[in-house]
C-alpha atoms as a PDB file:
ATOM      1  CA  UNK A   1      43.663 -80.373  31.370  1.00  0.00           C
ATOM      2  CA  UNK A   2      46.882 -81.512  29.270  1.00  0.00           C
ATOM      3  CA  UNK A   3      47.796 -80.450  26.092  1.00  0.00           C
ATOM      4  CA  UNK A   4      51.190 -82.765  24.689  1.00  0.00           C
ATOM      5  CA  UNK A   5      52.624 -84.410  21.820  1.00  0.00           C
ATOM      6  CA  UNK A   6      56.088 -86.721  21.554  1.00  0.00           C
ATOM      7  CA  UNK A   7      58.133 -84.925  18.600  1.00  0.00           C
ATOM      8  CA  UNK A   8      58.801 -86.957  15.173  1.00  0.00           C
ATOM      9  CA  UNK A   9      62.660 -86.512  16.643  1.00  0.00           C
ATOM     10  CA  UNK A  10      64.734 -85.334  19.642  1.00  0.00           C
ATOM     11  CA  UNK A  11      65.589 -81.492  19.839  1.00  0.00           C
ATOM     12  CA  UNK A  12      67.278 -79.008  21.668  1.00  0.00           C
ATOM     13  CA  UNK A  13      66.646 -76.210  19.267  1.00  0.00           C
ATOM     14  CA  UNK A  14      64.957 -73.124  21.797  1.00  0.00           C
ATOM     15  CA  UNK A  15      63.038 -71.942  18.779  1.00  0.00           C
ATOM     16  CA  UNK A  16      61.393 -75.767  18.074  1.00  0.00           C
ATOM     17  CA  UNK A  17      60.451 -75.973  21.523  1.00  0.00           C
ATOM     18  CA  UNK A  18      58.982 -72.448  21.978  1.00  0.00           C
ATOM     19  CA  UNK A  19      56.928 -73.238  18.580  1.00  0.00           C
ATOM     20  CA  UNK A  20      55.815 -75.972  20.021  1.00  0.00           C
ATOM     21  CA  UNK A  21      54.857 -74.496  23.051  1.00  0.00           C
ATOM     22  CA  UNK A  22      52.564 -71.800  21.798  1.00  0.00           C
ATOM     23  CA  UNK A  23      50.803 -74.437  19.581  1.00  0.00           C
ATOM     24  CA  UNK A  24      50.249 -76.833  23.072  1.00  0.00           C
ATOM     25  CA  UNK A  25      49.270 -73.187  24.780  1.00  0.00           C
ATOM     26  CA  UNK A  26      46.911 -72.228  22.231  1.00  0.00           C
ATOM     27  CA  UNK A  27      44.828 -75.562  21.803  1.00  0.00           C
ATOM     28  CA  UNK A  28      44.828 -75.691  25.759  1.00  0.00           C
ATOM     29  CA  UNK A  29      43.343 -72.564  25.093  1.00  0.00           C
ATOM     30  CA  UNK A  30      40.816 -73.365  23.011  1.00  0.00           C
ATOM     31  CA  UNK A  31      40.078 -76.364  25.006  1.00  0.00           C
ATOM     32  CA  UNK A  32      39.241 -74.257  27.832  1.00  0.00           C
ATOM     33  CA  UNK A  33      36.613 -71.635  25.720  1.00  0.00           C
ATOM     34  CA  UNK A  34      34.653 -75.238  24.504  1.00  0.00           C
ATOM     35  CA  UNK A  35      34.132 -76.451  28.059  1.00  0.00           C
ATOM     36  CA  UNK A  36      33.399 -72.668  29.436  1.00  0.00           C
ATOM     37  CA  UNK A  37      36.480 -73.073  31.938  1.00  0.00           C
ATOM     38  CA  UNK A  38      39.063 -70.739  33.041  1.00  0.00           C
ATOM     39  CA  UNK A  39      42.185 -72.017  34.839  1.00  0.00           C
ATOM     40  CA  UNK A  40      44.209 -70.622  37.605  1.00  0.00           C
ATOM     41  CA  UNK A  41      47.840 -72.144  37.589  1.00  0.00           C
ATOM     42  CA  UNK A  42      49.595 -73.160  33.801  1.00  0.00           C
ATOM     43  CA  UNK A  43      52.427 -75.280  34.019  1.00  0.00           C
ATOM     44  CA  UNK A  44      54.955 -76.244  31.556  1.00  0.00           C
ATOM     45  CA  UNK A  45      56.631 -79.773  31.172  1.00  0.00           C
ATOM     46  CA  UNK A  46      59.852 -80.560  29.322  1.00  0.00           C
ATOM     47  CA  UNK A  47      61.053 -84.099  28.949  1.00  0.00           C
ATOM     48  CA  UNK A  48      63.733 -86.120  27.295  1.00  0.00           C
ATOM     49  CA  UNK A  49      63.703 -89.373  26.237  1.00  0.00           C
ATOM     50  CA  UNK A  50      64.148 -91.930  29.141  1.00  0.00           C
ATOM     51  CA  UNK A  51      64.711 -94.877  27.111  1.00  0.00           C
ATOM     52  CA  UNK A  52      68.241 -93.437  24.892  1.00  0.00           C
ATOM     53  CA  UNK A  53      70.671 -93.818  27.816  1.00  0.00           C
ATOM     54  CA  UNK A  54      73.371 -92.381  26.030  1.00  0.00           C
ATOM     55  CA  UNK A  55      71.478 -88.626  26.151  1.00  0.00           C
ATOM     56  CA  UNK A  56      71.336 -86.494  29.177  1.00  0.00           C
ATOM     57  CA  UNK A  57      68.348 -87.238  30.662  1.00  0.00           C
ATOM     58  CA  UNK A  58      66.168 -83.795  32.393  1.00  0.00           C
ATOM     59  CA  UNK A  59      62.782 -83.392  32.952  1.00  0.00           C
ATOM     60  CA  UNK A  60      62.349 -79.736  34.069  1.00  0.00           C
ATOM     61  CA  UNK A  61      58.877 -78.095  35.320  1.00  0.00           C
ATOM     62  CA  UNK A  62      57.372 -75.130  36.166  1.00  0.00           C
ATOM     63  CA  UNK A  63      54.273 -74.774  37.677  1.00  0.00           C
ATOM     64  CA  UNK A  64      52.590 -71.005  37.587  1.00  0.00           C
ATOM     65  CA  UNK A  65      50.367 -69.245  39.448  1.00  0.00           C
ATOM     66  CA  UNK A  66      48.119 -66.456  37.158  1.00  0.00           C
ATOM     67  CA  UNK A  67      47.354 -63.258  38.667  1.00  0.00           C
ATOM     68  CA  UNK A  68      43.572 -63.717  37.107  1.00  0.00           C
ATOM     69  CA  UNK A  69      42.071 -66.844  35.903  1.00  0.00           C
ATOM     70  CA  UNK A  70      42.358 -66.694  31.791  1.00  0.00           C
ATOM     71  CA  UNK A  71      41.317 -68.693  28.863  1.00  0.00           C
ATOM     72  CA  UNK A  72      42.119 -67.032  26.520  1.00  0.00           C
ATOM     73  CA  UNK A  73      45.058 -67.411  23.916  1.00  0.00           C
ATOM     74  CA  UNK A  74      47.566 -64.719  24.222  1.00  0.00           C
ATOM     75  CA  UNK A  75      47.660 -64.920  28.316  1.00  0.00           C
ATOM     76  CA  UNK A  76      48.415 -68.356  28.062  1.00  0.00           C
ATOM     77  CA  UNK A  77      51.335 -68.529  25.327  1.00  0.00           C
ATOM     78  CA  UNK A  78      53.073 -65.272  26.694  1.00  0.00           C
ATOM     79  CA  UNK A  79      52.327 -67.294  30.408  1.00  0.00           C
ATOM     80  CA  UNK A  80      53.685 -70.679  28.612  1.00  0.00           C
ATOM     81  CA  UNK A  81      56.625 -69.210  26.591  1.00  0.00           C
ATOM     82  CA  UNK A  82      57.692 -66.977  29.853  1.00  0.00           C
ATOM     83  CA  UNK A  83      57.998 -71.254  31.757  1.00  0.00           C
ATOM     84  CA  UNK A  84      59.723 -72.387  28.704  1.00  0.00           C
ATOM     85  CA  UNK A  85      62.435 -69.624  28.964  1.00  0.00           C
ATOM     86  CA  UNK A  86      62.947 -70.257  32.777  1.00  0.00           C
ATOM     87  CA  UNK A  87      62.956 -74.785  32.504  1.00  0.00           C
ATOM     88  CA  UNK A  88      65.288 -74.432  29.240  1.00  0.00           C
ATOM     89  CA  UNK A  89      68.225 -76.446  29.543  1.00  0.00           C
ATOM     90  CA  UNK A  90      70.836 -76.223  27.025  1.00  0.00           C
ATOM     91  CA  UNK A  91      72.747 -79.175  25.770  1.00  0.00           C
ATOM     92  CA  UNK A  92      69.600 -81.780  26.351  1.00  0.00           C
ATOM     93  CA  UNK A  93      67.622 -83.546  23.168  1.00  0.00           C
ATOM     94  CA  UNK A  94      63.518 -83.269  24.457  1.00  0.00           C
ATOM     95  CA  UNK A  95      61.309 -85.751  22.800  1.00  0.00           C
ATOM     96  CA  UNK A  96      58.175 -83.745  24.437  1.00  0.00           C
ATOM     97  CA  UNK A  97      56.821 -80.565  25.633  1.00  0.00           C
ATOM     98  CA  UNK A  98      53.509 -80.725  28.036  1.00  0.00           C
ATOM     99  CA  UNK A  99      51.613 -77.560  28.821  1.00  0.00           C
ATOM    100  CA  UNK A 100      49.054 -78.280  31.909  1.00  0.00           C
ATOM    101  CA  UNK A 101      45.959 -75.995  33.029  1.00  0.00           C
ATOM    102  CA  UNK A 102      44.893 -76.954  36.717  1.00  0.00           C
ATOM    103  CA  UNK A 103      43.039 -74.788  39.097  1.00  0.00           C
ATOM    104  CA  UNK A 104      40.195 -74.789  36.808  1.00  0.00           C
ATOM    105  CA  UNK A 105      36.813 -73.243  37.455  1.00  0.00           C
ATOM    106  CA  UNK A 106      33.841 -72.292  35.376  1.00  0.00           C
ATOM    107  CA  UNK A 107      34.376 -68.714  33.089  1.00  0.00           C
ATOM    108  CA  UNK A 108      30.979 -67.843  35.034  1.00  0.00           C
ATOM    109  CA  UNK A 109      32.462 -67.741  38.087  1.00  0.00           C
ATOM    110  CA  UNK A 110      35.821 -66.043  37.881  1.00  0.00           C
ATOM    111  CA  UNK A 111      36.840 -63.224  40.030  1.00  0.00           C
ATOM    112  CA  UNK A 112      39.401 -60.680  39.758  1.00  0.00           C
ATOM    113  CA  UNK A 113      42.367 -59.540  41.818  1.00  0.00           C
ATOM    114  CA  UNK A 114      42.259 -56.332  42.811  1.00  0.00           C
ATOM    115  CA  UNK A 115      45.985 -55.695  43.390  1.00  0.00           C
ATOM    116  CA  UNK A 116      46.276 -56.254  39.498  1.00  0.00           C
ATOM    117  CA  UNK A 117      45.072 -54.794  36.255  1.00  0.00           C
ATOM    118  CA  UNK A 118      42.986 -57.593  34.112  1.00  0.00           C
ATOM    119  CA  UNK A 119      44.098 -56.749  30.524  1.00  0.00           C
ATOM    120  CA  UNK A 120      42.271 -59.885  29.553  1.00  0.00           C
ATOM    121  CA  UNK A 121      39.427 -58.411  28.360  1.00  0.00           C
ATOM    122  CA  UNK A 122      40.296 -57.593  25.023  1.00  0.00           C
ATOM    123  CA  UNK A 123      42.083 -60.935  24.173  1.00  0.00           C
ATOM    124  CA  UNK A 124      38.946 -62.511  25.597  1.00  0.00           C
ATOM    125  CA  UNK A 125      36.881 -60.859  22.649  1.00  0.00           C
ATOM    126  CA  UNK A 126      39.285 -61.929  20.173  1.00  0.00           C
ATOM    127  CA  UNK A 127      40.006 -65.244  21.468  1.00  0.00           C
ATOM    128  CA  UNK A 128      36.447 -66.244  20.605  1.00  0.00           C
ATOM    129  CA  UNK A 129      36.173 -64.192  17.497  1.00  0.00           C
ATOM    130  CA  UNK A 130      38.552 -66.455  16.261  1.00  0.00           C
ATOM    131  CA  UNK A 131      37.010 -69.398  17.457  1.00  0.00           C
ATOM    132  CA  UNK A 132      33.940 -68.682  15.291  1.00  0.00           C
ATOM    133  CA  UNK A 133      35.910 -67.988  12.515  1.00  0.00           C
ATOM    134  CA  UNK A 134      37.611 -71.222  13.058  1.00  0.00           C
ATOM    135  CA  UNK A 135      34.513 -73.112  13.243  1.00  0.00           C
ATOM    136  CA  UNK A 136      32.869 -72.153  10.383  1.00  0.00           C
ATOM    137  CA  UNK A 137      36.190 -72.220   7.746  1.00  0.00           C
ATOM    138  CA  UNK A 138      37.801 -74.971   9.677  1.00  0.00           C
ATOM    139  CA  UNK A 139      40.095 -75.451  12.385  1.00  0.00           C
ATOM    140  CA  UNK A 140      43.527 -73.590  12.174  1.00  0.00           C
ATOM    141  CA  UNK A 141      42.586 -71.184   9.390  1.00  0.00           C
ATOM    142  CA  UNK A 142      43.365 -68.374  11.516  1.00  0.00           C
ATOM    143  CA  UNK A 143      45.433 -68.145  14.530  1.00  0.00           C
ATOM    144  CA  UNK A 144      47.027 -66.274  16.843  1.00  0.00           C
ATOM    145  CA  UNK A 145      50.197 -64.479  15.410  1.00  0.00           C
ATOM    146  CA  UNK A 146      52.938 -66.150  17.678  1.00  0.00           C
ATOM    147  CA  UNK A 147      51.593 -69.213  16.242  1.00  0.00           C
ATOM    148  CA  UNK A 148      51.505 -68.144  12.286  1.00  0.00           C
ATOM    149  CA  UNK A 149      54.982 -66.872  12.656  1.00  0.00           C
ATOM    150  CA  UNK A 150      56.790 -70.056  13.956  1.00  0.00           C
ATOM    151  CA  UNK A 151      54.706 -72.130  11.674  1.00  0.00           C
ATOM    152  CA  UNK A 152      55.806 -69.860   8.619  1.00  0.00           C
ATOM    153  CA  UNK A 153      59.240 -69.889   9.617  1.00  0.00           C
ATOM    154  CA  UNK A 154      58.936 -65.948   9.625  1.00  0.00           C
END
């Protein structure tokens, strides 16, 4: 399951690309809840524009393994934001960020790790609290404050 979008322009701002990121993060998220799926492995996708030769041309990827399978918001921007900071290249103009969910399997069905603490729990709750609220006063009326900041410019 793929969550991307080409940007209106190139950039190479960190702070763009981690905005965009959390958005990309949090409707993978939501994705996830609506089809009652919880993935396993995020991965995060930078690219440049291959068709401007005179840029620098990178396409860096990370592809992470999650201690406990998650859908819900927070575990997968702090996941998604924590790829970004490792893949960030400075001095390149991206056109696109892609954040990925594989290793899915139904929410029914997920099983913890017992070498780790699942802290998931409470995000779970409020992940779909959220949802609801979403649903019934439309979509993005509330969200997730990593989101609301970068939006706000705050």
């Amino acid at each position: 399951m793929c969550t991307s979008r080409a940007f209106g322009k190139l950039t190479g701002d960190y702070h763009e690309l981690k905005e965009a990121t959390s958005n990309y993060a949090a409707r993978l998220a939501g994705k996830l809840r609506r089809e009652k799926l919880c993935t396993t492995v995020l991965s995060v996708k930078l690219l440049t524009n291959k068709f401007i030769d005179q840029e620098l041309q990178a396409y860096p990827s990370i592809t992470i393994p999650l201690e406990h399978p998650v859908n819900n918001t927070p575990d997968l921007i702090n996941t998604a934001h924590w790829g970004l900071n490792k893949i960030y290249l400075m001095g390149y103009q991206y056109q696109k960020v892609e954040v990925n969910a594989t290793g899915l399997i139904p929410e029914s069905e997920v099983q913890l790790n017992i070498f780790s603490e699942f802290k998931g729990k409470k995000y779970d709750q409020v992940s779909r609290v959220l949802d609801q609220l979403n649903s019934h006063y439309g979509a993005g009326h509330c969200e997730w404050p990593a989101r609301a900041k970068t939006k706000n410019g705050r």
